[in-house]
Protein backbone atom coordinates (compact mmCIF):
# COMPACT_ATOMS: atom_id res chain seq x y z
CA UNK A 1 -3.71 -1.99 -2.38
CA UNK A 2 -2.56 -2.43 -5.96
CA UNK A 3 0.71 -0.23 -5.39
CA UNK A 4 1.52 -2.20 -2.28
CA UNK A 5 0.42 -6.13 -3.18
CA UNK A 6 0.30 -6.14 -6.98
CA UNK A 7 -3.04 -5.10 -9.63
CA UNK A 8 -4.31 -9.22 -9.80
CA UNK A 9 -3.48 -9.63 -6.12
CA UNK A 10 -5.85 -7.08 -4.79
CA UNK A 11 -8.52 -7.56 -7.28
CA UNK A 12 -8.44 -11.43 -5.93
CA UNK A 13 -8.34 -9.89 -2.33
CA UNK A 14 -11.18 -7.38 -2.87
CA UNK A 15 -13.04 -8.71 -5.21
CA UNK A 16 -13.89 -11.23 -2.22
CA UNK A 17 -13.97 -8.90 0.45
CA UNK A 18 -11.92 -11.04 2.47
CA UNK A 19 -9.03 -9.91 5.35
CA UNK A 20 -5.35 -10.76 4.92
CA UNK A 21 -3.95 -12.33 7.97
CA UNK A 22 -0.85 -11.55 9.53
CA UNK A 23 1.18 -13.96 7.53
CA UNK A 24 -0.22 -13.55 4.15
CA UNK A 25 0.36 -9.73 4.52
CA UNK A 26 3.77 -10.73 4.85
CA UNK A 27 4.07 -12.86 2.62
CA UNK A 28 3.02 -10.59 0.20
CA UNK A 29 4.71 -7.48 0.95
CA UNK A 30 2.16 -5.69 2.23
CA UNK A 31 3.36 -4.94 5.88
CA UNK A 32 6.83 -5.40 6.56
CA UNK A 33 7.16 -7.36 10.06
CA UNK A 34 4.83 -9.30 11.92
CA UNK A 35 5.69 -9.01 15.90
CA UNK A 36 3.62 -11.17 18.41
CA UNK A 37 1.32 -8.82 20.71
CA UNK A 38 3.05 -8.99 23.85
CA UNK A 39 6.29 -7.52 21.67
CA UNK A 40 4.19 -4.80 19.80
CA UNK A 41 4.50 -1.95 21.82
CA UNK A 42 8.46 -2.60 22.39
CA UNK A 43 8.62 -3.41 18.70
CA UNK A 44 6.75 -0.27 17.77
CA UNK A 45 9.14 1.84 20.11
CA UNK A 46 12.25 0.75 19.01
CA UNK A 47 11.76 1.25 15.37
CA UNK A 48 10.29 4.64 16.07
CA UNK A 49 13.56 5.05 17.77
CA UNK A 50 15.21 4.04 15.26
CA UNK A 51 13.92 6.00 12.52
CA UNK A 52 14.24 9.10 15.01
CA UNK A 53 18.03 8.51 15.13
CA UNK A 54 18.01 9.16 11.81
CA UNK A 55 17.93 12.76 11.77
CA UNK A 56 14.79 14.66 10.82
CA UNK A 57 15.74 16.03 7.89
CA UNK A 58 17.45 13.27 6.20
CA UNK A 59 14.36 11.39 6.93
CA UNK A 60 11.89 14.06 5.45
CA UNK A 61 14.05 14.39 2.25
CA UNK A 62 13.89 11.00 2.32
CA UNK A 63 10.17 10.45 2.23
CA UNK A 64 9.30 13.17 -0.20
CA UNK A 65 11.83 11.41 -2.62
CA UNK A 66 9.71 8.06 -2.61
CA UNK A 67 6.78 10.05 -2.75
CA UNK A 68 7.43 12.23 -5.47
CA UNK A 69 8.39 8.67 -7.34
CA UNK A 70 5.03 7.18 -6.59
CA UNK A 71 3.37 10.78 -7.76
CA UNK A 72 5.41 10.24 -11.45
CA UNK A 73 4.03 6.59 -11.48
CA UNK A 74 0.00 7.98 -11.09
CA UNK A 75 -0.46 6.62 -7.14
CA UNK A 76 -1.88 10.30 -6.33
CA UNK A 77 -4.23 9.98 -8.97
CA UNK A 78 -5.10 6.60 -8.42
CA UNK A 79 -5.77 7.57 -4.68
CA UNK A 80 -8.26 10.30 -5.76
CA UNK A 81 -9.81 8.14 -8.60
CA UNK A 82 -10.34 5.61 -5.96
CA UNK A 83 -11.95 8.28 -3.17
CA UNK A 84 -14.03 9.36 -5.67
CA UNK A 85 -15.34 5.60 -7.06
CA UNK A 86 -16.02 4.92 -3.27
CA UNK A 87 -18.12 8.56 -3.13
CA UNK A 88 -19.87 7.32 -6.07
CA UNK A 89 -20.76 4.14 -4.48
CA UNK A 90 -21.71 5.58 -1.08
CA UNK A 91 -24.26 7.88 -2.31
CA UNK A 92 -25.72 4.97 -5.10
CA UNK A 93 -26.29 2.91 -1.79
CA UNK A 94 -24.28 0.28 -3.18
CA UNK A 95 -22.37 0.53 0.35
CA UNK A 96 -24.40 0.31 3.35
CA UNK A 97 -23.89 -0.51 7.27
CA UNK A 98 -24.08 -3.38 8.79
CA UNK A 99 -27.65 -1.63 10.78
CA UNK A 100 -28.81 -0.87 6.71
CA UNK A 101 -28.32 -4.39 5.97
CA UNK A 102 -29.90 -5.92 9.02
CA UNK A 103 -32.97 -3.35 7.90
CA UNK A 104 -33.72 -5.30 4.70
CA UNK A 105 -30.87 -2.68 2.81
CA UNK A 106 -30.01 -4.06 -0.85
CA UNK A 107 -25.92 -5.31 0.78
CA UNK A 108 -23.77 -5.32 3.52
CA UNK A 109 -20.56 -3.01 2.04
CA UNK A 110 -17.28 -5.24 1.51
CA UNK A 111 -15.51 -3.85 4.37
CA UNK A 112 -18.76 -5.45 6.82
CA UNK A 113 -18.58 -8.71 4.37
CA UNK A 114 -15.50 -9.29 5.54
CA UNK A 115 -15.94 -8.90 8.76
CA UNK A 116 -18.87 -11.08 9.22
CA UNK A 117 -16.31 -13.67 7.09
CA UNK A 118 -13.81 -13.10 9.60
CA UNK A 119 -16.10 -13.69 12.35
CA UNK A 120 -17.33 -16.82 11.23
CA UNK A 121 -14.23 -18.37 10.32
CA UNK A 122 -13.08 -17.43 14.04
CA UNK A 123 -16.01 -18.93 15.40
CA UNK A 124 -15.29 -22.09 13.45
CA UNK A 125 -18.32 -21.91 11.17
């Protein structure tokens, strides 16, 4: 998340374990359209179109440039440092389930805080 939203943004953001709705994503950068439902799938097909026309080369050499740029600013490393924190934390059983936490488990992990967030907000709470 910090390489796509900003390093204060996504500590804010995780830090709470909260979701990002549509909007806010967008508003910060983090997706790049927002398409109704009933236009996803047509949405979806015509950019993939799109991006086909292209030419798959072009495209390819394409990618790996942006990716070897993200490599020479550390986002490989920061992927693995982060894949290995979240190893850590799995086996300290600072992460559980949501069936661990219902068992008396010391937390719920931030992905299932969130979602029992999101839930209640939806219900109206």
């Amino acid at each position: 998340m910090p390489w796509d939203i900003g390093f204060r943004k996504a500590k804010e953001i995780l830090f709470q374990s909260r979701f990002v709705d549509a909007k806010e994503a967008l508003e910060l950068g983090f997706v790049n359209r927002v398409v109704p439902m009933d236009k996803l799938e047509s949405e979806t097909l015509a950019l993939a179109k799109n991006i086909a026309e292209a030419g798959p080369f072009l495209t390819r050499m394409t990618k790996l440039s942006i990716n070897q740029a993200q490599d020479a600013m550390g986002f490989r490393l920061a992927v693995q440092a982060a894949l290995a924190n979240f190893v850590l934390m799995a086996h300290s059983g600072d992460i559980l389930t949501a069936e661990e936490a219902a068992a008396g488990k010391r937390s719920l992990s931030p992905v299932d805080k969130a979602m029992a967030k999101f839930k209640e907000e939806k219900s109206g709470k």
